[in-house]
Protein backbone atom coordinates (compact mmCIF):
# COMPACT_ATOMS: atom_id res chain seq x y z
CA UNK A 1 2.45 -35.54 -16.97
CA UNK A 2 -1.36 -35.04 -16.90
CA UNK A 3 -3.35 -32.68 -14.43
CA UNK A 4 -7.01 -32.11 -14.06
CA UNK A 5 -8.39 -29.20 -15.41
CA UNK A 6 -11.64 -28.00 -14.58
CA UNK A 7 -13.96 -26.24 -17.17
CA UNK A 8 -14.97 -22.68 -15.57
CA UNK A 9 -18.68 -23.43 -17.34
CA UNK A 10 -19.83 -26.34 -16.16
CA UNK A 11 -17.49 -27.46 -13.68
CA UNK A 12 -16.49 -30.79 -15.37
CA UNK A 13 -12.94 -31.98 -14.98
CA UNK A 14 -10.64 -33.53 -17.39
CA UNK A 15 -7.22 -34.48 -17.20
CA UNK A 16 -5.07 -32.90 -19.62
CA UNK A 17 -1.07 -33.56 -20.77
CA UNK A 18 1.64 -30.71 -19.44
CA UNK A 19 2.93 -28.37 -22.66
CA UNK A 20 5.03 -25.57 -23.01
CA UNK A 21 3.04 -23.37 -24.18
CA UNK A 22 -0.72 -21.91 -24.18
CA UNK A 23 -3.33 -24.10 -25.93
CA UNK A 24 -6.60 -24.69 -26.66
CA UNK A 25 -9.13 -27.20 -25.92
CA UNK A 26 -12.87 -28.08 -25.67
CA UNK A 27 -14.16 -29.24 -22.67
CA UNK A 28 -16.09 -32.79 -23.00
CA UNK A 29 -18.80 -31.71 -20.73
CA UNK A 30 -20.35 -28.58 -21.96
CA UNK A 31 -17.55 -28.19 -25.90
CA UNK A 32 -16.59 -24.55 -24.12
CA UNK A 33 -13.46 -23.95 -25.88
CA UNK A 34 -10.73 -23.03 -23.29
CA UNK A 35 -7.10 -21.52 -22.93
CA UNK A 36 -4.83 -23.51 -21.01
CA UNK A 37 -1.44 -22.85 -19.89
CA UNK A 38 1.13 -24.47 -17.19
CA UNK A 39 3.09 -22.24 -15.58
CA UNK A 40 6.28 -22.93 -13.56
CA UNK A 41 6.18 -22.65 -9.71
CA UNK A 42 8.12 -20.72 -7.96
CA UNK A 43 9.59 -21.93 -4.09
CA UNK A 44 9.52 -24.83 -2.52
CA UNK A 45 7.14 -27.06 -3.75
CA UNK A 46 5.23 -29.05 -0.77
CA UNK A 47 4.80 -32.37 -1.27
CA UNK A 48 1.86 -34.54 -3.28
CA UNK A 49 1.81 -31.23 -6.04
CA UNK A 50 2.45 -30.83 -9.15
CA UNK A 51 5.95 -28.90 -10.21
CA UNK A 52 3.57 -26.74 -12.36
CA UNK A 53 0.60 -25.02 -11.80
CA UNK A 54 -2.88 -24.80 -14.53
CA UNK A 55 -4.19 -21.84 -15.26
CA UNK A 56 -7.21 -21.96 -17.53
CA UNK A 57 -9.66 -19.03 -19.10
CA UNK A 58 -12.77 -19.47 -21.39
CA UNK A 59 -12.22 -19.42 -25.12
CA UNK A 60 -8.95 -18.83 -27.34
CA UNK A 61 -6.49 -16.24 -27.29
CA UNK A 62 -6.21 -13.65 -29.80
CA UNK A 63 -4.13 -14.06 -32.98
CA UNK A 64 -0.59 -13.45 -32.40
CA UNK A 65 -0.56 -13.05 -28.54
CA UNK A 66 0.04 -15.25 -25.63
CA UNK A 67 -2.76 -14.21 -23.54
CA UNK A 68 -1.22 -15.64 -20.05
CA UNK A 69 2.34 -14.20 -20.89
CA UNK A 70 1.23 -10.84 -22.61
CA UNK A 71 4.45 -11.53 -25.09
CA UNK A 72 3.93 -11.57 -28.37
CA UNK A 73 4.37 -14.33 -30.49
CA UNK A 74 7.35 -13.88 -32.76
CA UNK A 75 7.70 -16.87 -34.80
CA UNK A 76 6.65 -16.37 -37.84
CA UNK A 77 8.86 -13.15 -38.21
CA UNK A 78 11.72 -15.26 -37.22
CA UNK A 79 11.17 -17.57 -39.56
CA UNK A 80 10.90 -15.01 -42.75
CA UNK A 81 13.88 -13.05 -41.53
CA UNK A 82 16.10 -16.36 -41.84
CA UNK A 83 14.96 -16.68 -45.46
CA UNK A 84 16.04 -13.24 -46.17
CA UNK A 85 19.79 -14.06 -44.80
CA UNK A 86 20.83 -15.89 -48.15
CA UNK A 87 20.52 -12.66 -50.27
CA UNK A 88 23.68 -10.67 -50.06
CA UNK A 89 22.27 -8.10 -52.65
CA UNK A 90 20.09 -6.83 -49.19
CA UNK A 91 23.50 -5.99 -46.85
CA UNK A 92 24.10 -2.72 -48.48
CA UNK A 93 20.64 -1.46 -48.46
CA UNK A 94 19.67 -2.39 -44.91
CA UNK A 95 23.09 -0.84 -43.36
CA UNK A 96 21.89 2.20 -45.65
CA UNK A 97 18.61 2.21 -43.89
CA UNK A 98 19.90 1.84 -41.00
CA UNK A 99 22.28 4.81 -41.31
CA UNK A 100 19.21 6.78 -42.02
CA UNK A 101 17.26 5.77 -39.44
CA UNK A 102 19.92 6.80 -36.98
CA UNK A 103 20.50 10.46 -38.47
CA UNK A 104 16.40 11.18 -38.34
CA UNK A 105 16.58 9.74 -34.61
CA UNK A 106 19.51 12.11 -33.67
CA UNK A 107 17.24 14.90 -35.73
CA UNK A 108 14.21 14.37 -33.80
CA UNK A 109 15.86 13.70 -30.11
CA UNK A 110 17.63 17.52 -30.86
CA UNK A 111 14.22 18.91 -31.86
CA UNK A 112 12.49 17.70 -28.64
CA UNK A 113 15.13 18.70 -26.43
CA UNK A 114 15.37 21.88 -27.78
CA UNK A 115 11.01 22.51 -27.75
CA UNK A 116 10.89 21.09 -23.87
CA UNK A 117 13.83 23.57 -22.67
CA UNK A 118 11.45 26.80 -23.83
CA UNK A 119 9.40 28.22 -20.90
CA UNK A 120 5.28 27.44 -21.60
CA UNK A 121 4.20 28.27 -18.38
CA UNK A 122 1.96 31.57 -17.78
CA UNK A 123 3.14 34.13 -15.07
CA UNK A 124 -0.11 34.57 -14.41
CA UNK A 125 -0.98 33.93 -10.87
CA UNK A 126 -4.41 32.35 -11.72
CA UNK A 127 -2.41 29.26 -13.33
CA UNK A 128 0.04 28.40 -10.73
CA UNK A 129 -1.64 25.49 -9.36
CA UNK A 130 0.61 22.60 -9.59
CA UNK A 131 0.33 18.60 -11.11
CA UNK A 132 -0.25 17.58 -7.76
CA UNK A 133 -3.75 19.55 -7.35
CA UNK A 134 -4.53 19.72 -10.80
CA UNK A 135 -8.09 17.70 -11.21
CA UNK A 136 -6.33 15.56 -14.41
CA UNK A 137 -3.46 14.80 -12.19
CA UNK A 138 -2.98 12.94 -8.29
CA UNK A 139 -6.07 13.73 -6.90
CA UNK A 140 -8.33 12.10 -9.47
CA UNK A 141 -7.82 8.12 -9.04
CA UNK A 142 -9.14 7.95 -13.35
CA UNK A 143 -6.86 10.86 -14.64
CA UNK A 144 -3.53 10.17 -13.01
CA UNK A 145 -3.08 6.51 -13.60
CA UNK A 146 -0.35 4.08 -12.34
CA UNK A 147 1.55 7.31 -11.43
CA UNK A 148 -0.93 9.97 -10.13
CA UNK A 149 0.52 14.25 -10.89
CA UNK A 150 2.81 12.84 -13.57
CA UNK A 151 5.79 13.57 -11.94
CA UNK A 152 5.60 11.40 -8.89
CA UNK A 153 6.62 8.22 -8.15
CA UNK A 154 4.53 5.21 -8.04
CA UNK A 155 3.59 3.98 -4.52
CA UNK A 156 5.31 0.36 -3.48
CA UNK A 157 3.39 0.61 -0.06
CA UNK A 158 0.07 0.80 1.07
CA UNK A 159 -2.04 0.55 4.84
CA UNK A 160 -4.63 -2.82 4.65
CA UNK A 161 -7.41 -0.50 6.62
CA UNK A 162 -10.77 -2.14 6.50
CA UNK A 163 -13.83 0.36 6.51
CA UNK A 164 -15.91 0.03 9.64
CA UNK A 165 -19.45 -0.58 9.10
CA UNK A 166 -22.52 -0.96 11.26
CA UNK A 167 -23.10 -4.32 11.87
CA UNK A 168 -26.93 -5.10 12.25
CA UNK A 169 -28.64 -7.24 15.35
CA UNK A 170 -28.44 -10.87 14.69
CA UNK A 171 -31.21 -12.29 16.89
CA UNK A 172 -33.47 -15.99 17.25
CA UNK A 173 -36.60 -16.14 14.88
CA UNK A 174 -39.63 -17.27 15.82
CA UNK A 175 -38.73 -20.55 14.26
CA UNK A 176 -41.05 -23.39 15.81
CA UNK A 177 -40.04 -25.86 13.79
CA UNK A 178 -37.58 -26.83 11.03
CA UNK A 179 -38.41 -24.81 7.46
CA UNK A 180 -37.33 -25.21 3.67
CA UNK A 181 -37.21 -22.38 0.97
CA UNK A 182 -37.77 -23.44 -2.73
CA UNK A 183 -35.30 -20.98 -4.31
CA UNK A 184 -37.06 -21.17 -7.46
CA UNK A 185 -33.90 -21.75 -9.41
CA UNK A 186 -30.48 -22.85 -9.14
CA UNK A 187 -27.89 -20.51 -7.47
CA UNK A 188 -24.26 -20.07 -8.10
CA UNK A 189 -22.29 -17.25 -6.57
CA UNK A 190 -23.13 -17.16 -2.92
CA UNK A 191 -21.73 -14.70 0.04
CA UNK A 192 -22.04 -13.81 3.54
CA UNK A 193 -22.94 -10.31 4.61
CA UNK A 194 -23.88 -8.09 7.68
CA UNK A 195 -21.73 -10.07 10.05
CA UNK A 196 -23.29 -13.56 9.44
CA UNK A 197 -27.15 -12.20 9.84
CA UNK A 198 -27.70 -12.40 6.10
CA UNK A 199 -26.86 -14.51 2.79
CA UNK A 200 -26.62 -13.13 -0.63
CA UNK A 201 -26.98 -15.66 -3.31
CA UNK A 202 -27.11 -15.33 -7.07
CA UNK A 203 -28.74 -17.61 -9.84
CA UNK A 204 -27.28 -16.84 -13.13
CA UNK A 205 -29.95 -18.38 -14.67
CA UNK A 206 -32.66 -16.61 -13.96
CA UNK A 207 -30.53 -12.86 -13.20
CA UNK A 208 -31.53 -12.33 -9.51
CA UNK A 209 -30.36 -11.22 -6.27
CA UNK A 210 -31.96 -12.78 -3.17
CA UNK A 211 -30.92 -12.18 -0.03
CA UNK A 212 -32.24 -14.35 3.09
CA UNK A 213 -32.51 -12.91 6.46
CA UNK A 214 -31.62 -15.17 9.63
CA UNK A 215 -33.11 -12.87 12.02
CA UNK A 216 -36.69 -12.69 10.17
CA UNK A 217 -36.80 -15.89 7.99
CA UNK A 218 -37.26 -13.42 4.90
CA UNK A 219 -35.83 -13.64 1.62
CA UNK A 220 -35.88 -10.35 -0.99
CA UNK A 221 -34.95 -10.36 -4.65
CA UNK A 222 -33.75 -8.37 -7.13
CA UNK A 223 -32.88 -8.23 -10.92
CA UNK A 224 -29.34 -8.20 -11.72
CA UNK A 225 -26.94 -9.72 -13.99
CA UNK A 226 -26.89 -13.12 -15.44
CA UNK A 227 -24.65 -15.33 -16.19
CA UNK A 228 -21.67 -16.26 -13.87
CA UNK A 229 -20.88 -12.62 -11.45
CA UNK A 230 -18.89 -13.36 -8.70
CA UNK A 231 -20.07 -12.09 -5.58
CA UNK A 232 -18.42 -10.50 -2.27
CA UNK A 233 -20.25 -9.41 1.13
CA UNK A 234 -19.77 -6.79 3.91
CA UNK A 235 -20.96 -5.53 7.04
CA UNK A 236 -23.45 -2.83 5.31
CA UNK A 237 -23.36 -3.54 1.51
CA UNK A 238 -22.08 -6.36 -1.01
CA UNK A 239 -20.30 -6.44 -4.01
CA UNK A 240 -21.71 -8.29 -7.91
CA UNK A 241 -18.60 -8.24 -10.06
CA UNK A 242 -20.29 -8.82 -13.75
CA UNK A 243 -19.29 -11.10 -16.09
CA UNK A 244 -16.99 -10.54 -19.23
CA UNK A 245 -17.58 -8.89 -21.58
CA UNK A 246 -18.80 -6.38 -18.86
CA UNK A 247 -16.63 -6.01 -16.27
CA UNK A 248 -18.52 -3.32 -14.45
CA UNK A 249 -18.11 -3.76 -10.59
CA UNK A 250 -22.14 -3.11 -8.62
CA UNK A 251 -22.52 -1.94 -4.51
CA UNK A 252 -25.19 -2.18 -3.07
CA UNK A 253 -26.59 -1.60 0.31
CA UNK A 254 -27.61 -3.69 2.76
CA UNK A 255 -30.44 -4.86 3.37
CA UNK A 256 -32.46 -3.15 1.09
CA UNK A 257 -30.31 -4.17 -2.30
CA UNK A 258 -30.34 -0.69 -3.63
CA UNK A 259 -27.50 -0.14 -5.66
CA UNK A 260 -25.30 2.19 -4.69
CA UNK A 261 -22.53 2.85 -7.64
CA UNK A 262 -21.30 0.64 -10.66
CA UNK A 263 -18.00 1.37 -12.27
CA UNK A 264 -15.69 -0.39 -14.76
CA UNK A 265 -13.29 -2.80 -12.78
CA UNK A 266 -9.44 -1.91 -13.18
CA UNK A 267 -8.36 -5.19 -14.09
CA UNK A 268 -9.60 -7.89 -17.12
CA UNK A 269 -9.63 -11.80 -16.27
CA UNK A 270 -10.58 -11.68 -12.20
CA UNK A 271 -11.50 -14.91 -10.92
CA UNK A 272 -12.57 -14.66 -7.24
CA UNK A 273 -13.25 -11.60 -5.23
CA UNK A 274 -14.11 -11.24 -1.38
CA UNK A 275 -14.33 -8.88 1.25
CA UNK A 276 -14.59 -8.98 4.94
CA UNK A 277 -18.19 -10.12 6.24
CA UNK A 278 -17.65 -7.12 8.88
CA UNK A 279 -16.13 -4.39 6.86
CA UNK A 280 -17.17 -2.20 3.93
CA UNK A 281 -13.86 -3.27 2.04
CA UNK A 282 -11.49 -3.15 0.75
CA UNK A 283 -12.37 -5.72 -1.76
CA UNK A 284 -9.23 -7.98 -3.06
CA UNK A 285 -9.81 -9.67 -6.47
CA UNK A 286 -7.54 -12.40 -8.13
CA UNK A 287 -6.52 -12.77 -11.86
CA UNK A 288 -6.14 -15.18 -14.11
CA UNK A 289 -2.33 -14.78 -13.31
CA UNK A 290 -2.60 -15.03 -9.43
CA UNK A 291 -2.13 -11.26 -9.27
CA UNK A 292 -3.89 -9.52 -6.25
CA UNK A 293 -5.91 -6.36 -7.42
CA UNK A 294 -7.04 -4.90 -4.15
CA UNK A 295 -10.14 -1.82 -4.57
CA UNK A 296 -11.80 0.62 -1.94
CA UNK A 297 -15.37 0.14 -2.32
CA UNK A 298 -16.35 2.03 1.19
CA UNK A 299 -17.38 5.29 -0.70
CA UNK A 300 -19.73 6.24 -3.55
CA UNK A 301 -16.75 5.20 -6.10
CA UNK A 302 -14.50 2.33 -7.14
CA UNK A 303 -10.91 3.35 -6.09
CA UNK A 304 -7.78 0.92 -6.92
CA UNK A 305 -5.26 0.52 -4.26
CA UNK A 306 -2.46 -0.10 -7.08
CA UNK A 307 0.59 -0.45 -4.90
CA UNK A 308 -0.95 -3.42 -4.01
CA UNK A 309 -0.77 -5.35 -7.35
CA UNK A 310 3.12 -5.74 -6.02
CA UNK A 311 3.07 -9.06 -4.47
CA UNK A 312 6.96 -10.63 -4.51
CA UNK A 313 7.55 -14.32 -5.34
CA UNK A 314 4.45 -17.00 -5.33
CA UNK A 315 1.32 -16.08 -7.18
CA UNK A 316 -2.11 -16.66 -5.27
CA UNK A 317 -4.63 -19.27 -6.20
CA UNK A 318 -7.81 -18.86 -8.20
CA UNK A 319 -10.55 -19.00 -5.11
CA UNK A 320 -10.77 -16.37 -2.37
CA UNK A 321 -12.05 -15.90 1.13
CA UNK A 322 -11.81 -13.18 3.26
CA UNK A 323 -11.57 -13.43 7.24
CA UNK A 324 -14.50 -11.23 8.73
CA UNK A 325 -12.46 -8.40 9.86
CA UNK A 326 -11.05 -8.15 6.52
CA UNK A 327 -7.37 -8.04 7.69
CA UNK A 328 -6.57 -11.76 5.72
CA UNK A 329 -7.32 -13.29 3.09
CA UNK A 330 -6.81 -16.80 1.65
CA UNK A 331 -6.83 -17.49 -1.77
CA UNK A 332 -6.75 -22.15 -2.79
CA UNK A 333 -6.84 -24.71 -5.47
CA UNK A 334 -8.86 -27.33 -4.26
CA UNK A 335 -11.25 -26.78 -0.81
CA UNK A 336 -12.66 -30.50 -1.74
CA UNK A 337 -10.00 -32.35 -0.70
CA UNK A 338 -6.28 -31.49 -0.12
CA UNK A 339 -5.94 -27.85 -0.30
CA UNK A 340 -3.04 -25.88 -0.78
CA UNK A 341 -4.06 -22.55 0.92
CA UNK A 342 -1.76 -19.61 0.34
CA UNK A 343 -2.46 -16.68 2.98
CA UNK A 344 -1.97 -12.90 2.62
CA UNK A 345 -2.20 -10.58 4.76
CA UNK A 346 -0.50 -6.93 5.17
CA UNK A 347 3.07 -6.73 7.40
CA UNK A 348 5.29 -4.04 7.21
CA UNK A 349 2.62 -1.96 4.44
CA UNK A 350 3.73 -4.88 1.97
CA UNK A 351 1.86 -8.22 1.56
CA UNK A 352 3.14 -11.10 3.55
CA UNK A 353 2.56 -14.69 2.46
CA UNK A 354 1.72 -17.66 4.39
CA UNK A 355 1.41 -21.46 3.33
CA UNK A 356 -1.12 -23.12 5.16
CA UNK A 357 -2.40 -26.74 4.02
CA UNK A 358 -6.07 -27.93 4.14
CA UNK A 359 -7.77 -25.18 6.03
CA UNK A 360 -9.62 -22.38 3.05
CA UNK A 361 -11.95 -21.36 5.59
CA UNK A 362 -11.36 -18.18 8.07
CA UNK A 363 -13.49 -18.30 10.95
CA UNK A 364 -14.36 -14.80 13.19
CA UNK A 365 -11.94 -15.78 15.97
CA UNK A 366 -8.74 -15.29 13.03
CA UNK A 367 -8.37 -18.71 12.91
CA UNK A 368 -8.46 -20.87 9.46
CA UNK A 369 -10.59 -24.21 9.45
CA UNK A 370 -10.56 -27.18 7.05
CA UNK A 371 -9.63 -31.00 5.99
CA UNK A 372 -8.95 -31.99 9.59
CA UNK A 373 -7.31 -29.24 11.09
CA UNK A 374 -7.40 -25.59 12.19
CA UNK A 375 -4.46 -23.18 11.75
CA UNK A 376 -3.67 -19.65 12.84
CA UNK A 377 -2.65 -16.89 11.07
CA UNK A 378 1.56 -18.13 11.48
CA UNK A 379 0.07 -21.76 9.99
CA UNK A 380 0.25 -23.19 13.64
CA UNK A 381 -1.99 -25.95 14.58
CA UNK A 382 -4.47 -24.89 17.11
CA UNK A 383 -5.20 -27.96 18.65
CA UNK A 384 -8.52 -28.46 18.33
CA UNK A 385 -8.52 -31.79 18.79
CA UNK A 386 -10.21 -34.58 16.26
CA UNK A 387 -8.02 -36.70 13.77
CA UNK A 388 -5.33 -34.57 12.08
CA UNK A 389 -4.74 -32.63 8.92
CA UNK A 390 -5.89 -34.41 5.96
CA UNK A 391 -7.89 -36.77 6.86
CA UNK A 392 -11.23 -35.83 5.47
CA UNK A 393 -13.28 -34.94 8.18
CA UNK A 394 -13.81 -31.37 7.96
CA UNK A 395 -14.08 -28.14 10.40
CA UNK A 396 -16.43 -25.00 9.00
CA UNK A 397 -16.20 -22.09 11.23
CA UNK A 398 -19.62 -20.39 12.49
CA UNK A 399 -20.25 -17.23 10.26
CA UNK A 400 -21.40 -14.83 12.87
CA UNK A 401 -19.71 -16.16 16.58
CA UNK A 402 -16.15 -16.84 17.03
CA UNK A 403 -16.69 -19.55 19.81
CA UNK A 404 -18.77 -22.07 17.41
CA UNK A 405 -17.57 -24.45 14.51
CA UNK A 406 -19.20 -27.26 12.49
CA UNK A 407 -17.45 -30.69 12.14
CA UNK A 408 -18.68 -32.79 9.13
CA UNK A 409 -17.20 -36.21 8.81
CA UNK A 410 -18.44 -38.35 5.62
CA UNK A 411 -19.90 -41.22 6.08
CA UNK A 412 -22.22 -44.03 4.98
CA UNK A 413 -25.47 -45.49 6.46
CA UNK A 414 -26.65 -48.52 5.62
CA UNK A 415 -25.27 -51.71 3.25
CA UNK A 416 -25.33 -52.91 0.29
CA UNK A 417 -27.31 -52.19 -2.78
CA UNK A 418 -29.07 -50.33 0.11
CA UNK A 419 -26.00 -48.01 1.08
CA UNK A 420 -25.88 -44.52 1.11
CA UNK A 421 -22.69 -41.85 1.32
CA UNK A 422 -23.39 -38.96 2.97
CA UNK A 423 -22.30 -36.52 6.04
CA UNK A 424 -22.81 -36.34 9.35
CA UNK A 425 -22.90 -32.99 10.89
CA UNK A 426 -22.18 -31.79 14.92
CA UNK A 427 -22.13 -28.47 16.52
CA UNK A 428 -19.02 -27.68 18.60
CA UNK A 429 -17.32 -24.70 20.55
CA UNK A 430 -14.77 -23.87 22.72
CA UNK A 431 -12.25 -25.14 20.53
CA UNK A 432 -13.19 -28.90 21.60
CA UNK A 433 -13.36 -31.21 18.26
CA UNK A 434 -13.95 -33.85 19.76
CA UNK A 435 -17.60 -33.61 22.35
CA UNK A 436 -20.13 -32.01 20.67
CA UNK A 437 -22.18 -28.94 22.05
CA UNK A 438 -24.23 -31.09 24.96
CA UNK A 439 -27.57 -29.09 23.83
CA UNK A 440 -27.39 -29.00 20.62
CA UNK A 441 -30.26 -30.65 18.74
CA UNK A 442 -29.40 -33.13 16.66
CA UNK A 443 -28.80 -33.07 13.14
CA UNK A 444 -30.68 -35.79 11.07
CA UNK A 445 -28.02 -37.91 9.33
CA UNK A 446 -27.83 -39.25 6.02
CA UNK A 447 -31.28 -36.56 5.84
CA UNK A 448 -32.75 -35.10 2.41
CA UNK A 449 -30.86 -31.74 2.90
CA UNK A 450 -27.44 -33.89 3.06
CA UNK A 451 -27.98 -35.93 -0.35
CA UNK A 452 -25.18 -35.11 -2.31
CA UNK A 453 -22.82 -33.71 -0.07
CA UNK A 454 -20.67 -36.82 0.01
CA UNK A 455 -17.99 -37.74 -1.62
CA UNK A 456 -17.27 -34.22 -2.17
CA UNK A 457 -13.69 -34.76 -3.77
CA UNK A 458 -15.59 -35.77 -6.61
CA UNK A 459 -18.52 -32.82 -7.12
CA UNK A 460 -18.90 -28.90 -6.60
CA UNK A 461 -19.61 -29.13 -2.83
CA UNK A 462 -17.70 -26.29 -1.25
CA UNK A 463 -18.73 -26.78 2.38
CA UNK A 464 -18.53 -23.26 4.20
CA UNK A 465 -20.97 -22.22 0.69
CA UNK A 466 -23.70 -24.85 1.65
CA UNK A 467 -23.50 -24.56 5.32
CA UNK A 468 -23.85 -21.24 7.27
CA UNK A 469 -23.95 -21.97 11.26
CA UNK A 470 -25.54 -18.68 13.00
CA UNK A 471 -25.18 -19.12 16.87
CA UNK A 472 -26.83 -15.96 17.68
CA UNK A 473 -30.35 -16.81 15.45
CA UNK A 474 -29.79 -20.36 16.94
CA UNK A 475 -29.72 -22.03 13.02
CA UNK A 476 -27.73 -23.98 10.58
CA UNK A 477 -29.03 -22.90 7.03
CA UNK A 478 -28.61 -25.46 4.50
CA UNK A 479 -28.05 -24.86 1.11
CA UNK A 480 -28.51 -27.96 -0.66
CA UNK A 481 -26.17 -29.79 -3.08
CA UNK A 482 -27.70 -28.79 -6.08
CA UNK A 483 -28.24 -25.11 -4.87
CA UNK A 484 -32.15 -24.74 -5.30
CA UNK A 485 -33.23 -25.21 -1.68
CA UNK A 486 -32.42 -23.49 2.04
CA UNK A 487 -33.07 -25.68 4.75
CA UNK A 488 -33.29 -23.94 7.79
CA UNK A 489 -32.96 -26.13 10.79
CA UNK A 490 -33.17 -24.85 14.89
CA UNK A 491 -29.70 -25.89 16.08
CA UNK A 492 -29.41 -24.54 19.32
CA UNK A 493 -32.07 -23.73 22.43
């Protein structure tokens, strides 16, 4: 049975036929050549997916090892060892070698027994400091690995504590009218930081770092990586995961983009990261394999929460957002049309796993907006009124206020040859879908910043990354479909 696949490069998809194992292809669009590999779910499957779920990397694994399954591939050895079974002549001398091999492993578990039973530690008092406080042991996150002092045992809980950081002043520029920033390039990873005053966005192309400023309509820049980081804001400094063959996580402070500390992530093949727009971390991260890596990035150094990587039963999906406070976070498939939103957050110093269905998005008031409907943290409707789950019109939380939402319902304007697809967007709050915000201004429909947003089943629109509602500076900012322009329009008096 075919499923889409989407090339990681250049975003084309492509259906491709179910296998058993890992394989290659190129991708039509851009010839990338990619890994592919369905994996089984595990659970209850809700209805409309697939029984198994794609996971796909750039380029081809290495010889002799299933890069999604970490198993190597034994086939060939199988193979010669039944072509060896004919030749009688070889019984003798393999149970001869194996006799042998058995007396010089009895030999050499005697010798070690014997050398670890003999005393090595000084009576001097100067060296009786113990694993625990010894530099190469617990108390240094790079020297004590998976099991810090050696002799302890490895952690299976751990506290989700956000870091509390200074959240800046969002207040109203001196906006007269509506304004439009050429970006001078075309942006990819985008983020939210400071609360919902400022937006971080990256364009691989080029290798900068802007950051635009609600409260003072100013944008800054700086070099930085290129190619495809990803990218994860907090309340006083953001996050630029580089990409492979890299893999060096970069902090830096906000607003003034000076970097702060870089350090080698802990894990290979991340896919999303994302961090509370509120907090100073933690910082969760998602592999290839739906694993959760979750890293404290509140300090001057990178330090793994590893009891964390534990996560029993469903993997997560390949895209991340974090709720502001940092206390959830929703990893998806699909936040274009029918998305299958699996929720984490921390219950009983384990992770706890919610389904939720259509809504990506986490808004400041804890609640989780999307295709039609808004859910709570327990994946209860919240009643918010409007046309039900599914049904393509779509909620996007404010980024900075808990009382305000966006709805954006496609639509077209026009008729024939003259037609055109495209959005229209109203301002809400108070948990009422269905009047708008009496005065709001209006948002032009069917205008130049909305060309392209609709249908956005069928291209890389990811609403709550194009459209950033900011109650407290009284805008919407626009980032337009093909990411090289803000549009900055006066929403509210």
């Amino acid at each position: 049975m075919p499923q889409d696949m989407t090339c990681p490069t250049c975003k084309h998809t492509f259906p491709v036929t179910e296998a058993r194992h890992a394989f290659t292809v190129a991708c039509p669009g851009c010839d990338t050549t990619l890994t592919a590999e369905f994996k089984k779910r595990t659970g209850p499957i809700p209805a409309g997916e697939p029984p198994y779920e794609l996971a796909v990397i750039k380029g081809a694994p290495p010889s002799g090892l299933d890069l999604f399954t970490e198993r190597p591939k034994m086939r060939h050895q199988m193979n010669d060892d039944r072509s060896r079974r004919g030749g009688s002549a070889l019984v003798p001398m393999l149970s001869g070698g194996i006799g042998l091999i058995v007396v010089l492993a009895g030999l050499g578990l005697t010798g070690w027994f014997l050398f670890t039973q003999i005393d090595m530690t000084e009576t001097s008092s100067s060296s009786s400091t113990s694993s625990g406080n010894n530099p190469k042991g617990g108390n240094n996150p790079k020297g004590g690995g998976n099991n810090p002092g050696g002799n302890q045992p490895k952690a299976t809980t751990f506290d989700l504590k956000p870091a509390a950081g200074k959240l800046p002043t969002i207040s109203a520029p001196n906006l007269k009218g509506d304004s439009v920033i050429d970006l001078q390039g075309k942006v990819g990873a985008v983020a939210v930081g400071g609360g919902g005053r400022y937006i971080i966005l990256h364009q691989p192309d080029n290798g900068r770092l802007m950051l635009f400023d609600a409260s003072t309509m100013q944008t800054s820049v700086v070099e930085a990586d290129r190619g495809n980081i990803l990218l994860a804001g907090g309340a006083s400094r953001f996050a630029v995961l580089a990409p492979p063959p890299v893999n060096v996580l970069r902090v830096y402070a906000l607003p003034n983009m000076a970097k702060i500390f870089e350090e080698q992530f802990p894990a290979d093949g991340i896919r999303s990261i994302a961090m509370g727009s509120r907090t100073n971390g933690p910082l969760l991260a998602v592999n290839i394999w739906g694993d959760p890596v979750l890293v404290e990035v509140s300090g001057n150094s990178l330090k793994e929460i590893t009891a964390a990587r534990k996560l029993e039963g469903d993997k997560i999906h390949s895209a991340l957002r974090a709720s502001p406070d940092g206390t959830a976070f929703a990893s998806f498939d699909d936040p274009r049309h029918q998305s299958s939103v699996r929720l984490l957050t921390e219950s009983g110093k384990t992770w706890k796993l919610t389904r939720l269905t259509h809504t990506p998005f986490p808004g400041v008031d804890g609640n989780f907006y999307g295709n039609g409907a808004v859910y709570n943290r327990s994946g209860q409707p919240q009643n918010f009124g409007g046309v039900g789950a599914g049904s393509g019109s779509w909620y996007v939380p404010s980024i900075s206020n808990k009382d305000y939402f966006l709805k954006v319902v496609p639509t077209t304007i026009g008729s024939g040859v003259k037609a055109k697809k495209t959005i229209a967007v109203t301002i809400h709050t108070n948990k009422n879908a269905s009047t708008p915000v009496a005065n709001a201004q209006a948002l032009n429909t069917g205008g130049v910043e909305f060309d392209g947003f609709a249908p956005w089943d069928r291209i890389d629109v990811v609403l709550d990354q194009h459209l950033f509602l900011i109650p407290e500076a009284k805008l919407l900012v626009i980032l337009s479909a093909n990411k090289d322009k803000l549009y900055i329009r006066k929403v509210l008096p």
